[in-house]
C-alpha atoms as a PDB file:
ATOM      1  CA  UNK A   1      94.619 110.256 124.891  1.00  0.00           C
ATOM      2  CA  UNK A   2      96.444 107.628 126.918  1.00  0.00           C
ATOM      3  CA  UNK A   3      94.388 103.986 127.348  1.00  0.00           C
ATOM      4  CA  UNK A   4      92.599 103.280 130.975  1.00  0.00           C
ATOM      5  CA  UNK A   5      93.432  99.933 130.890  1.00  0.00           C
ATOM      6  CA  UNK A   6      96.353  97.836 131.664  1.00  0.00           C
ATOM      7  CA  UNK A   7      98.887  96.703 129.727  1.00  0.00           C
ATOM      8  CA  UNK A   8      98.016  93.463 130.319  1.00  0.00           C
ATOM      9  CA  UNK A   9      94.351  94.121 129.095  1.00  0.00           C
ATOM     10  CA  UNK A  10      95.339  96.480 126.146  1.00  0.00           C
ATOM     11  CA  UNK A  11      97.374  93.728 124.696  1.00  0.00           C
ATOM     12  CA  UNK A  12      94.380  90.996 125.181  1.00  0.00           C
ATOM     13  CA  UNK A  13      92.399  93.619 123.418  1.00  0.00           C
ATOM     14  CA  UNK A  14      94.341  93.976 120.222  1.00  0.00           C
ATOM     15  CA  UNK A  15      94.666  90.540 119.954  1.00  0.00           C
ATOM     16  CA  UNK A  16      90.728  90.175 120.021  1.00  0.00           C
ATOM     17  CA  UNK A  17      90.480  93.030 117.665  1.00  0.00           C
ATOM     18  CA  UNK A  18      92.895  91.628 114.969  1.00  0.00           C
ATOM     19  CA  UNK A  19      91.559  88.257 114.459  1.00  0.00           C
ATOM     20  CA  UNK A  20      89.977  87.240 111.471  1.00  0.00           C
ATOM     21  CA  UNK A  21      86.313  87.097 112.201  1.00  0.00           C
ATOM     22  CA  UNK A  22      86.726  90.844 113.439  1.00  0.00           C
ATOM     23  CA  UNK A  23      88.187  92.126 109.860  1.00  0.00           C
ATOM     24  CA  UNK A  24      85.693  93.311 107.661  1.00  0.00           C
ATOM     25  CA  UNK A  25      86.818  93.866 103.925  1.00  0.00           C
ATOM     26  CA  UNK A  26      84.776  97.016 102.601  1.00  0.00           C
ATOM     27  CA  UNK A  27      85.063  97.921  99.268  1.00  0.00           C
ATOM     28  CA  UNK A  28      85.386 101.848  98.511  1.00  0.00           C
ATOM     29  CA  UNK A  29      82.733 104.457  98.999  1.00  0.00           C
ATOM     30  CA  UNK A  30      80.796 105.096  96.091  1.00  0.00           C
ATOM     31  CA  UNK A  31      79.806 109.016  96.024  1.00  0.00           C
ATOM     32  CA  UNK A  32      78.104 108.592  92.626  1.00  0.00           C
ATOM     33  CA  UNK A  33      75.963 105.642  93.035  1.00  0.00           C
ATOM     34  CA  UNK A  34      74.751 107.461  96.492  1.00  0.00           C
ATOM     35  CA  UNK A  35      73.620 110.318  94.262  1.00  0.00           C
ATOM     36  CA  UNK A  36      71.903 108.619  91.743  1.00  0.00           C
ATOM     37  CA  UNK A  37      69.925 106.320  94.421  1.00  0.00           C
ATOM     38  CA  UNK A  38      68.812 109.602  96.057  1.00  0.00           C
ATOM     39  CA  UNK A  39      68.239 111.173  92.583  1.00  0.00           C
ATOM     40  CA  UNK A  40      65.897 108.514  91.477  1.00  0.00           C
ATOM     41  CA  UNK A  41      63.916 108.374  94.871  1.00  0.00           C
ATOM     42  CA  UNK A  42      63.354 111.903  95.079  1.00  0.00           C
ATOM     43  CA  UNK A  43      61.967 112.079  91.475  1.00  0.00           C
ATOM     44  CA  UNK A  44      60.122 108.880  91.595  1.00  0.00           C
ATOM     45  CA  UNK A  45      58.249 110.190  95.119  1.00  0.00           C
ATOM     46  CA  UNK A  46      58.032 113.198  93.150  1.00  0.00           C
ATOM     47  CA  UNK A  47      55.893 111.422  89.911  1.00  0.00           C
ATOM     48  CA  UNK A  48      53.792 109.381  92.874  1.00  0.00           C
ATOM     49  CA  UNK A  49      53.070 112.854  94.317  1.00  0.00           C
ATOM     50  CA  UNK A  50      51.936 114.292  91.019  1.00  0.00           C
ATOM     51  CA  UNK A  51      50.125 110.629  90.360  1.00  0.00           C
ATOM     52  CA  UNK A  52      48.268 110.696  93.525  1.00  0.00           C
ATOM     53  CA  UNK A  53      47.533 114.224  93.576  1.00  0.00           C
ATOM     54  CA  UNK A  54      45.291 113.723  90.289  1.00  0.00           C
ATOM     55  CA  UNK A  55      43.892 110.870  91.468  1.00  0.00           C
ATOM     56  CA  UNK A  56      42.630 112.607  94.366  1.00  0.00           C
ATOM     57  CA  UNK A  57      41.326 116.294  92.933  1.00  0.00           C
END
């Protein structure tokens, strides 16, 4: 896909694009801690289920 704008402009745009404040160091993607955070919510809204579901009948 070929770029709309000028040369000109597509040259003023990489240069905005590359400065510092525009870089953003991430570290990796963590697969495992994603799984465990949804792990523990789904069994802790689980318990609070069961919890409040006594409470109530």
């Amino acid at each position: 896909m070929s770029s709309r704008l000028s040369p000109d402009d597509q040259k003023r745009v990489d240069q905005y694009l590359s400065a510092p404040q525009h870089q953003v160091a991430r570290q990796p993607f963590k697969v495992w801690r994603l799984l465990l955070i949804v792990l523990v919510s789904v069994i802790g809204l689980g318990i609070l289920s069961r919890l409040l579901s006594r409470l109530v009948l």
